[in-house]
N, C-alpha and C. Protein backbone atom coordinates (compact mmCIF):
# COMPACT_ATOMS: atom_id res chain seq x y z
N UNK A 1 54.23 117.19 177.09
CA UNK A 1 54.60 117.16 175.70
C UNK A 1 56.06 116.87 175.54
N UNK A 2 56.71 116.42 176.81
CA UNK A 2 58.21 116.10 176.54
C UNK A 2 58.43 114.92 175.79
N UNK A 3 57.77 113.90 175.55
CA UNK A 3 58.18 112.60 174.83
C UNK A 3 57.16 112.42 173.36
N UNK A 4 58.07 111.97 173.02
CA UNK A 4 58.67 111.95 171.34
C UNK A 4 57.03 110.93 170.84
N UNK A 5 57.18 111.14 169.77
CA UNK A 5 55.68 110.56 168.55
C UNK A 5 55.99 109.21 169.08
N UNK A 6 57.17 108.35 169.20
CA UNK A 6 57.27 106.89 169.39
C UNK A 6 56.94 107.02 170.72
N UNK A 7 56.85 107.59 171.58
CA UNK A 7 56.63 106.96 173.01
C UNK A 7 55.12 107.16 173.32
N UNK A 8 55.04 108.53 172.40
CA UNK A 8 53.17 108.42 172.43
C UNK A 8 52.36 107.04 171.99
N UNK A 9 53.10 107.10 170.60
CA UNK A 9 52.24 105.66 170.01
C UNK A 9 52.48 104.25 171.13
N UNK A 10 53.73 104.14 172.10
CA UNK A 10 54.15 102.69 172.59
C UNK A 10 52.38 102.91 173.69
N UNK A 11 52.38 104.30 174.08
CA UNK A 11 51.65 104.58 175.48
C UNK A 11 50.12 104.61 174.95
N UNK A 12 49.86 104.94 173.59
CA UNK A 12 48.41 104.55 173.23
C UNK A 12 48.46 103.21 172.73
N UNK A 13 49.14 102.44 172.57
CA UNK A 13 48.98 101.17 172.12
C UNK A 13 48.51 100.59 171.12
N UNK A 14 49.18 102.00 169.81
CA UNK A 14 49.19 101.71 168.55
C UNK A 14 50.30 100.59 168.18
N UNK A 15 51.52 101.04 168.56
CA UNK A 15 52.41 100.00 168.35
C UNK A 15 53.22 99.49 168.91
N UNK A 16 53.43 98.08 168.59
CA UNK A 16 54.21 97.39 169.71
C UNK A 16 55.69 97.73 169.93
N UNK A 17 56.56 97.46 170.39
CA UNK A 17 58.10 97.54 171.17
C UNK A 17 58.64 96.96 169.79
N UNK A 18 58.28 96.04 169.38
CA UNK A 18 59.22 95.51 168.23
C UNK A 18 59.37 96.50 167.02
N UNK A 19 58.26 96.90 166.82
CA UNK A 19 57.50 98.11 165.67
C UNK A 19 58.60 98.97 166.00
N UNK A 20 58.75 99.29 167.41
CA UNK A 20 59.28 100.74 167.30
C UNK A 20 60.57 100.64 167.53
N UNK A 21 61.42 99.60 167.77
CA UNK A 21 62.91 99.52 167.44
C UNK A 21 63.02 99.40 165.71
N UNK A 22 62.20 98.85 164.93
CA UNK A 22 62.10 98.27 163.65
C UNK A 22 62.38 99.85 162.92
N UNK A 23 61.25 100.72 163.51
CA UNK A 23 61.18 102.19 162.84
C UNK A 23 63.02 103.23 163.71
N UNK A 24 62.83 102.86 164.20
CA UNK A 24 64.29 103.25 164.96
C UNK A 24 65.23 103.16 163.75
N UNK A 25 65.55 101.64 163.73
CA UNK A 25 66.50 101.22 162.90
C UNK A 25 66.70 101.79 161.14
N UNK A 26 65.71 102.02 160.95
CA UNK A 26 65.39 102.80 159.50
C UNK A 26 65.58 104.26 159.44
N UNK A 27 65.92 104.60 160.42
CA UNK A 27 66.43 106.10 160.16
C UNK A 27 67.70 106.23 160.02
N UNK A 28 68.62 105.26 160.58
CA UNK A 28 70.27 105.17 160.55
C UNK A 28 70.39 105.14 158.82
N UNK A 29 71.33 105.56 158.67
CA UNK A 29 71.99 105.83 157.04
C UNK A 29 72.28 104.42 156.80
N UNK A 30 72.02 103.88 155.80
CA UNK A 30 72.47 101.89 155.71
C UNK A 30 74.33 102.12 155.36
N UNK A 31 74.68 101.00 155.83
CA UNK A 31 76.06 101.07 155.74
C UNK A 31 76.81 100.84 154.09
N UNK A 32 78.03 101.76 154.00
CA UNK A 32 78.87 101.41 152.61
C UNK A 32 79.56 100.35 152.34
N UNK A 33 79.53 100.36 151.40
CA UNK A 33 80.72 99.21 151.21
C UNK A 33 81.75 99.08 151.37
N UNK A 34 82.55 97.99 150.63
CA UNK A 34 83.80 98.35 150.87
C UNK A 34 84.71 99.00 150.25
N UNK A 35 85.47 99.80 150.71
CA UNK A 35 86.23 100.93 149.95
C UNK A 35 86.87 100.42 148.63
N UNK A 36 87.09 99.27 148.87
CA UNK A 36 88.09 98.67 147.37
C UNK A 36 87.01 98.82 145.97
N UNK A 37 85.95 98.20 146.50
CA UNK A 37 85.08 98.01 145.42
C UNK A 37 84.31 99.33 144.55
N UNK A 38 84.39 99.16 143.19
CA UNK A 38 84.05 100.54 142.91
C UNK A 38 83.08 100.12 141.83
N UNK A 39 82.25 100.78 141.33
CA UNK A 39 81.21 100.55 140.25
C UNK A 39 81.73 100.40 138.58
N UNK A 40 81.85 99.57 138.33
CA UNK A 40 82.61 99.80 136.81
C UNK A 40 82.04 100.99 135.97
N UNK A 41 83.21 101.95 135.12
CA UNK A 41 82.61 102.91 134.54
C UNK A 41 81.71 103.25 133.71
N UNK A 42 80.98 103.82 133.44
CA UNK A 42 79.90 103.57 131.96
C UNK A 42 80.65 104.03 130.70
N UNK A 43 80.15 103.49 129.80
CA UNK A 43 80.60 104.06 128.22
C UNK A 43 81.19 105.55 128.57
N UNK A 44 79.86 106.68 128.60
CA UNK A 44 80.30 107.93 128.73
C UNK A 44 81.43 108.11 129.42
N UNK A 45 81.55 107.62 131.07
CA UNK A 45 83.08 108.36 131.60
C UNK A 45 84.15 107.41 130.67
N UNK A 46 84.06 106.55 130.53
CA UNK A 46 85.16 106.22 129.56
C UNK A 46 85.66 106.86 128.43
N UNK A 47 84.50 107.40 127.56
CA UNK A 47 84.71 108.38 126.58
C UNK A 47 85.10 109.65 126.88
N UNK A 48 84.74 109.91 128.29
CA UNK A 48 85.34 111.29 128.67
C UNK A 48 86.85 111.56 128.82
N UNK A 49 87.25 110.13 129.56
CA UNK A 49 88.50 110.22 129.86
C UNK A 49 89.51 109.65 129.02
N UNK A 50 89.20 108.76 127.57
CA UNK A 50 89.41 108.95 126.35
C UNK A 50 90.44 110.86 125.72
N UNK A 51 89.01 111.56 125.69
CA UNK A 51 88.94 112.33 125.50
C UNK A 51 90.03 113.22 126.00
N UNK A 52 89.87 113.45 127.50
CA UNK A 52 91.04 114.27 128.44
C UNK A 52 92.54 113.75 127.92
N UNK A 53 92.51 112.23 128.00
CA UNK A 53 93.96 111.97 127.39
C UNK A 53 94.48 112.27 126.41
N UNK A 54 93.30 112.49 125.17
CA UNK A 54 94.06 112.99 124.40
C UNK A 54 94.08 114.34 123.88
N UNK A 55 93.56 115.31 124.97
CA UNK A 55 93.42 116.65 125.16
C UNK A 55 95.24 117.12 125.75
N UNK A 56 95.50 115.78 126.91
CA UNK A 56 96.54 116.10 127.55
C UNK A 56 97.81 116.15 126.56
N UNK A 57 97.21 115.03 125.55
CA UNK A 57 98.49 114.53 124.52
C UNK A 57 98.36 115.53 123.83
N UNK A 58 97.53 116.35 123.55
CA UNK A 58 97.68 117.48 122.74
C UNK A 58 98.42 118.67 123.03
N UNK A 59 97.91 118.94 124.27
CA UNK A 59 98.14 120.19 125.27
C UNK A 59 99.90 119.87 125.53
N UNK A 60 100.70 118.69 125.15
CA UNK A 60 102.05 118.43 125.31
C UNK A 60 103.01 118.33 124.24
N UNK A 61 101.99 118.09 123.37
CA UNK A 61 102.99 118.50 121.55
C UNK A 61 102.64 120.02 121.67
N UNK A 62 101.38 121.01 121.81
CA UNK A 62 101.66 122.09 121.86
C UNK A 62 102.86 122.96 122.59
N UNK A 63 103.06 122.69 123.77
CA UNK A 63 103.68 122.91 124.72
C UNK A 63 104.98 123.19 124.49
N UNK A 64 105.27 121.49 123.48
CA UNK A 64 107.09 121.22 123.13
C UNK A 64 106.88 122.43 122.01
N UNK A 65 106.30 122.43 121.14
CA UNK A 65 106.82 122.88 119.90
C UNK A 65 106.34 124.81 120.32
N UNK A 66 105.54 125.35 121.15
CA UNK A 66 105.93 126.42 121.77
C UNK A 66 107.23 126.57 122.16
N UNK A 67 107.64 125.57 122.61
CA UNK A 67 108.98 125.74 123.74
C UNK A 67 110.30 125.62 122.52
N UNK A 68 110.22 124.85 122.12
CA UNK A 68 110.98 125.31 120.67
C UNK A 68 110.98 126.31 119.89
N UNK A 69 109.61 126.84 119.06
CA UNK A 69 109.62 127.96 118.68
C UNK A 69 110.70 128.87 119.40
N UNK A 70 110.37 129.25 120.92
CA UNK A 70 110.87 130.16 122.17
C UNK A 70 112.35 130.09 121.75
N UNK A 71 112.98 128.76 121.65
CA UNK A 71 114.59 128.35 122.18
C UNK A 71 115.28 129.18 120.74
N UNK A 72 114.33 128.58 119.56
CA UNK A 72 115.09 129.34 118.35
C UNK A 72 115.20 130.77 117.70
N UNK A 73 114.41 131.08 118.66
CA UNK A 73 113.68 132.66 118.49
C UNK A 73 114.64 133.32 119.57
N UNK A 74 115.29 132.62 120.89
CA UNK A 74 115.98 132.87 121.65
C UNK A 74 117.62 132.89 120.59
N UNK A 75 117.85 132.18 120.39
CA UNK A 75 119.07 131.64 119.56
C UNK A 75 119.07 132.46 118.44
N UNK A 76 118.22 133.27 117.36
CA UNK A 76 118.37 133.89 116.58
C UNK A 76 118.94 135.43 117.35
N UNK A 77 118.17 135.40 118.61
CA UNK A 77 118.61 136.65 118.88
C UNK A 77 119.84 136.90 119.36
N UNK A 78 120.70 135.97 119.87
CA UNK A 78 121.63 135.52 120.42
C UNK A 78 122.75 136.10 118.79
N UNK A 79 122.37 135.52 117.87
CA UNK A 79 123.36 135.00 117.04
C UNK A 79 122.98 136.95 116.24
N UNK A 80 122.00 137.32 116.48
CA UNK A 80 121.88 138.43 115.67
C UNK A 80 122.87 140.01 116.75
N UNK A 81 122.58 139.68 118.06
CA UNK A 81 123.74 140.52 118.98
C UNK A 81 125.23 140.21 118.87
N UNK A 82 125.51 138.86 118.25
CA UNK A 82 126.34 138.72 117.97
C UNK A 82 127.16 139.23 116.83
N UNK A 83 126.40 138.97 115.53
CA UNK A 83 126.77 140.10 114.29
C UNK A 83 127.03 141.30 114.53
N UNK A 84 126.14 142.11 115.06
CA UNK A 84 126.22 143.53 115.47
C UNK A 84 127.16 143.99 116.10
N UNK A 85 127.30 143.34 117.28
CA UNK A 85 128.34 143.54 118.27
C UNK A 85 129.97 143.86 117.66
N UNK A 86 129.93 142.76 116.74
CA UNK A 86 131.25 142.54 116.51
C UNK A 86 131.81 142.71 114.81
N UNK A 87 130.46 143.00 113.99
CA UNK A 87 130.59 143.04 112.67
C UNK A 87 131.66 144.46 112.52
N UNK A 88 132.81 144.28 111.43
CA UNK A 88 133.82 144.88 111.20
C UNK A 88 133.06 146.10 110.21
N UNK A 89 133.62 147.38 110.21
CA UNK A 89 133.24 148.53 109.63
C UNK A 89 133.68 148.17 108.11
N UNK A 90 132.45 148.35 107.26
CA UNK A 90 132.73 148.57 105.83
C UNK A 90 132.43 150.18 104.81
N UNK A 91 132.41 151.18 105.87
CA UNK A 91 131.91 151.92 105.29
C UNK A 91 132.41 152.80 104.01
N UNK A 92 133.97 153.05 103.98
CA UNK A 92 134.99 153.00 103.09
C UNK A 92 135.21 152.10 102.12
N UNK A 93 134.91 150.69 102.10
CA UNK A 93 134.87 150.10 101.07
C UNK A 93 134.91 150.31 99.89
N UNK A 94 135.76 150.19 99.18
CA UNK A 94 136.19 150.33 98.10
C UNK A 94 136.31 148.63 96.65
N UNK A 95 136.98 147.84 97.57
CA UNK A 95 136.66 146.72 96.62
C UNK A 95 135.72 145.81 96.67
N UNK A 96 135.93 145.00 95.82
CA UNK A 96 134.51 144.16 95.65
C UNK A 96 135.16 142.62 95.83
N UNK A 97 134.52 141.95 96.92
CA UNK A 97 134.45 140.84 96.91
C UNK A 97 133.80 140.22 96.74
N UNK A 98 133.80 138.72 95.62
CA UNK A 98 133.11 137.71 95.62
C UNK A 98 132.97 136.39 96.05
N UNK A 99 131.99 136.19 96.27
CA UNK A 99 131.76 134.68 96.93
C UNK A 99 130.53 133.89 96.99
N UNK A 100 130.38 132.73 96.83
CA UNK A 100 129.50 131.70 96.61
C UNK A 100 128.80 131.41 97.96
N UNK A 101 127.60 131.91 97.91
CA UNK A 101 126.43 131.24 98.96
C UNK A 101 125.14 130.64 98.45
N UNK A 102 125.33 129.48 98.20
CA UNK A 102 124.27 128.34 98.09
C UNK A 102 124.22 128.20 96.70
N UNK A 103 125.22 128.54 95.85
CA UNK A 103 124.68 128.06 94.28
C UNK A 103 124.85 129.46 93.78
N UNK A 104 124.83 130.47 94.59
CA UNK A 104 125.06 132.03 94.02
C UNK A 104 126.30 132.95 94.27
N UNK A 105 126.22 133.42 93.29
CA UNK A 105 128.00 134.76 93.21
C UNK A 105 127.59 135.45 93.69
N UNK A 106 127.94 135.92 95.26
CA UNK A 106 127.34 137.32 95.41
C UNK A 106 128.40 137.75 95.95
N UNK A 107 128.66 139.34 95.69
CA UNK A 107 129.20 140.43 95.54
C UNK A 107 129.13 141.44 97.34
N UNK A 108 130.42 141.74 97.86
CA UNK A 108 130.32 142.39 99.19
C UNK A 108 131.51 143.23 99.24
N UNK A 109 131.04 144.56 99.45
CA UNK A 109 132.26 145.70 98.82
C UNK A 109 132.86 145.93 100.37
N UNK A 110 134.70 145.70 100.64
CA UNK A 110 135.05 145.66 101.63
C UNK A 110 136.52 146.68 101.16
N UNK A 111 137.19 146.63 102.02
CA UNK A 111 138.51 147.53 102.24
C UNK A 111 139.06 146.42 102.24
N UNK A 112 140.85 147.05 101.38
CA UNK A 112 141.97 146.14 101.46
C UNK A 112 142.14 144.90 103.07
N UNK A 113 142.27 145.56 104.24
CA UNK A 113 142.82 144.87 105.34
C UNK A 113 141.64 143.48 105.15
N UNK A 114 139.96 144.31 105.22
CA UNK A 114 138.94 143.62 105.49
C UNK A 114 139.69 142.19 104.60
N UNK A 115 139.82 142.47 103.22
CA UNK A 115 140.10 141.55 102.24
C UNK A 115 141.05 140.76 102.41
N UNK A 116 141.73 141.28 102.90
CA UNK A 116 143.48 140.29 102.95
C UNK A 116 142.95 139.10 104.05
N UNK A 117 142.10 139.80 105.85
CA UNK A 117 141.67 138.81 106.10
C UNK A 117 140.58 137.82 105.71
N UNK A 118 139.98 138.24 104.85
CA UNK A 118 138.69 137.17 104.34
C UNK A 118 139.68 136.00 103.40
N UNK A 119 140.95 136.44 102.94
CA UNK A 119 141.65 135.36 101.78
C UNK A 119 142.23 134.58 102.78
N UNK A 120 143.01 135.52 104.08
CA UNK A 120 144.11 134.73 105.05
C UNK A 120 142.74 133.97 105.27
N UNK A 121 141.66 133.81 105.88
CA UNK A 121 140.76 133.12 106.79
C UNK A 121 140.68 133.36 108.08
N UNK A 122 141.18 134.83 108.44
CA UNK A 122 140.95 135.55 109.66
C UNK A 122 139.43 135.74 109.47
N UNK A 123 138.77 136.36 109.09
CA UNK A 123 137.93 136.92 109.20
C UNK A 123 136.76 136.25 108.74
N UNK A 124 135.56 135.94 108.84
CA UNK A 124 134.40 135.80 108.33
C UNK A 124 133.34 136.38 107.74
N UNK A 125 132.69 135.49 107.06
CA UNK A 125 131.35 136.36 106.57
C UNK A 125 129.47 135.47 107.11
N UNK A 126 129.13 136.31 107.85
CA UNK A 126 128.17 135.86 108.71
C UNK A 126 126.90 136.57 107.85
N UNK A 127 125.38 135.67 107.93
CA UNK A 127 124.55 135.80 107.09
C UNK A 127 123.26 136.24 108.19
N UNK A 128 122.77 137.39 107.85
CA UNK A 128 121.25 137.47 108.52
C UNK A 128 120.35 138.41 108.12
N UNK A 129 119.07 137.71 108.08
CA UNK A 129 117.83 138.34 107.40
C UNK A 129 118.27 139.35 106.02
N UNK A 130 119.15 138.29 105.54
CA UNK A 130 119.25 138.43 103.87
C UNK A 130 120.83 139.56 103.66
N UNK A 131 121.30 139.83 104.65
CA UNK A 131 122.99 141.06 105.32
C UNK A 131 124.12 140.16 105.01
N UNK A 132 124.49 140.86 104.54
CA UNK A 132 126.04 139.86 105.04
C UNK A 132 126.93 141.00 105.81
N UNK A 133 127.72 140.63 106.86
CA UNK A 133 128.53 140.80 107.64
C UNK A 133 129.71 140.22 108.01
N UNK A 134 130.91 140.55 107.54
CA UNK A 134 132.02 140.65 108.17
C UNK A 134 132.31 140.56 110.09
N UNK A 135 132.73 139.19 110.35
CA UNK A 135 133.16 139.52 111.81
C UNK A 135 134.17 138.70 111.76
N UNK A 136 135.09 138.47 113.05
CA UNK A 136 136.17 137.83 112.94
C UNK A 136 135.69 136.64 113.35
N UNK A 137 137.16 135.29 113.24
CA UNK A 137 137.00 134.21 113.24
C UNK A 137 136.55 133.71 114.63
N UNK A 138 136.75 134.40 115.69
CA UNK A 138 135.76 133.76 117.15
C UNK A 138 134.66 133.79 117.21
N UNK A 139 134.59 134.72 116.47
CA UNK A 139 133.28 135.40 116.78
C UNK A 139 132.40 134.25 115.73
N UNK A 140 132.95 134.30 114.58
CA UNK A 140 132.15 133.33 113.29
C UNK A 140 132.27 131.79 114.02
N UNK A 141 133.16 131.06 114.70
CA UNK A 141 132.98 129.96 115.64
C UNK A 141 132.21 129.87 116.53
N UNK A 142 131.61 131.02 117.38
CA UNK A 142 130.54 131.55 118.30
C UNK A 142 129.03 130.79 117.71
N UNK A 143 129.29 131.86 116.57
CA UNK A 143 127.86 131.60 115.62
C UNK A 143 127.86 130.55 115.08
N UNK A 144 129.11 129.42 114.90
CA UNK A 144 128.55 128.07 113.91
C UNK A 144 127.79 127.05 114.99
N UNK A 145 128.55 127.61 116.41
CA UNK A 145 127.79 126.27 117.64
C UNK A 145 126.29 126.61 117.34
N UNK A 146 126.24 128.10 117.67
CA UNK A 146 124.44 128.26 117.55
C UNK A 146 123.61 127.63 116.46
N UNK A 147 124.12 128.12 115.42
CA UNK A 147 123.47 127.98 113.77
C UNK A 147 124.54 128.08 112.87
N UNK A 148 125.11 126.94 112.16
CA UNK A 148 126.30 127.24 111.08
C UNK A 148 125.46 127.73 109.62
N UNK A 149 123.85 127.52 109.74
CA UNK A 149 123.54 128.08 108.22
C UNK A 149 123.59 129.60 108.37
N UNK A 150 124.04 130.01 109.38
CA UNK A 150 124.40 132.03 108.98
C UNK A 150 125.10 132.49 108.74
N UNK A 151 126.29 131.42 108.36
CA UNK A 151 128.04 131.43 108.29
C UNK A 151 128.18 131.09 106.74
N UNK A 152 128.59 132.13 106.13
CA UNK A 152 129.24 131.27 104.49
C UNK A 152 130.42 130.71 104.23
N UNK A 153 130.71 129.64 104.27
CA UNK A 153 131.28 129.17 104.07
C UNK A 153 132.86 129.54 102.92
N UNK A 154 133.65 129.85 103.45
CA UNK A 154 134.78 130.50 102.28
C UNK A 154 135.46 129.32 101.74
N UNK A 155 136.07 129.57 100.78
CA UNK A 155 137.10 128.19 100.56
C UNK A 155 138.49 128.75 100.65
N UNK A 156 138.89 129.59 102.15
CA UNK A 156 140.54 130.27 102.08
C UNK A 156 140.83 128.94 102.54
N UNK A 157 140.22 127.68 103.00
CA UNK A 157 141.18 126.81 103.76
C UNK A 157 142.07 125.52 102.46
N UNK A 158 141.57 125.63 101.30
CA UNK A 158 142.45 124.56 100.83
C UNK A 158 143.44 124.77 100.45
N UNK A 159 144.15 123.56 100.20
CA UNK A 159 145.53 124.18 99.65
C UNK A 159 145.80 124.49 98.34
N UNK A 160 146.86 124.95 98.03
CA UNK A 160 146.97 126.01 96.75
C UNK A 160 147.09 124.96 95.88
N UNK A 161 146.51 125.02 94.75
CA UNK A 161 146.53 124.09 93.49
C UNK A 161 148.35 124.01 92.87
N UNK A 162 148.40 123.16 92.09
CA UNK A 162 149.64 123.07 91.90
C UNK A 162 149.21 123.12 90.49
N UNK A 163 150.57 124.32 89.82
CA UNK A 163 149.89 124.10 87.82
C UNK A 163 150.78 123.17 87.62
N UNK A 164 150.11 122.59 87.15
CA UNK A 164 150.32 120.81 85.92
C UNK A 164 151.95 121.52 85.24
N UNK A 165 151.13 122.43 84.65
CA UNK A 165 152.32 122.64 83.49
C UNK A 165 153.67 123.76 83.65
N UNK A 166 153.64 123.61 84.62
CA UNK A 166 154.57 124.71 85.71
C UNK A 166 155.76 124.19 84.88
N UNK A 167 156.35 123.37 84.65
CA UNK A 167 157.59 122.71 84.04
C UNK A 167 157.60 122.91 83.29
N UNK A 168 156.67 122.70 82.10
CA UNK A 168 156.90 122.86 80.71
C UNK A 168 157.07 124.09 80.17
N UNK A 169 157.95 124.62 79.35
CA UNK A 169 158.31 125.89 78.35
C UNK A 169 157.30 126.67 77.84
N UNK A 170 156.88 127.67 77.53
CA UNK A 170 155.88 127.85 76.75
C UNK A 170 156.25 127.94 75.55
N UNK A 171 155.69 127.36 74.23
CA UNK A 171 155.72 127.88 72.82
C UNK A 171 156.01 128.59 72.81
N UNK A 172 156.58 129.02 71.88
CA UNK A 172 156.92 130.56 70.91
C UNK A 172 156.03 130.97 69.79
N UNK A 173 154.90 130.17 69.52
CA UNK A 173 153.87 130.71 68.98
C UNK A 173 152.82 130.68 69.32
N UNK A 174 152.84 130.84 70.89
CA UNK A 174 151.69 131.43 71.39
C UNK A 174 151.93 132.45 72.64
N UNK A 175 153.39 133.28 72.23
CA UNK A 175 153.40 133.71 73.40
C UNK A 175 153.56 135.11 72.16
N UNK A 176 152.57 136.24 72.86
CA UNK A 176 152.19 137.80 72.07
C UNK A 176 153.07 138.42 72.23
């Protein structure tokens, strides 16, 4: 029983020598092609990979504008340790200063020194989550690189108006 179904059949003289190289040959795996050549894609993988691209294009505007969110959310906090850190004590306050932020008079009760520097332009007034704060002028240059909309803008820098009528006399019937 040592030899194989083909050598039985060559030895009963079912089949001939040619037969049984023929059946030989049909068991080998048939050969591939050539590696270059590839099957063109069907509709579907095309639509799939359609699809992925613009999953990827998606998955990369999400990504940026996460990563932004992050940077300004980083930068607020930055600019808000900064106020704190360095915002000047008003707790004595006694006078009232006014000043224009965005179209509005608003009102910030400080001490003489605080005041003298907010007129010289030593000092600043820095804006957050609706506060105003007093810090000095490095510190308010600090905060304009980050974000200049937290900074109000003063007008100590122009120069002093000149009166027109500085020369002229005043009446004597309009002086009480």
């Amino acid at each position: 029983m040592g030899s194989s179904l083909q050598e039985q059949l060559l030895k009963a003289g079912l089949v001939n020598e040619k037969q049984a190289r023929k059946a030989e040959s049909g068991k080998r795996p048939p050969k591939r092609g050539k590696k270059g050549s590839k099957p063109a894609p069907s509709e579907s993988a095309q639509s799939a990979q359609k699809a992925m691209a613009e999953k990827a294009a998606r998955d990369r505007a999400l990504n940026d504008w996460r990563k932004e969110r992050a940077e300004r959310k980083a930068i607020r906090a930055q600019i808000r340790q900064l106020i704190e850190q360095n915002r000047l004590s008003r707790d004595e306050a006694e006078l009232a200063y006014n000043f224009v932020d965005g179209g509005k008079v608003c009102k910030l009760h400080v001490t003489a020194p605080i005041r003298g520097g907010l007129i010289e332009d030593q000092l600043a007034i820095a804006k957050l989550d609706g506060r105003y704060e007093v810090v000095p002028r490095e510190t308010a240059e600090k905060i304009r690189v980050r974000d200049p909309r937290c900074l109000v803008e003063l007008q100590a820098n122009q120069e002093p108006q000149v009166d027109a009528y500085a020369d002229h006399p005043i009446p004597d019937d309009l002086m009480w």
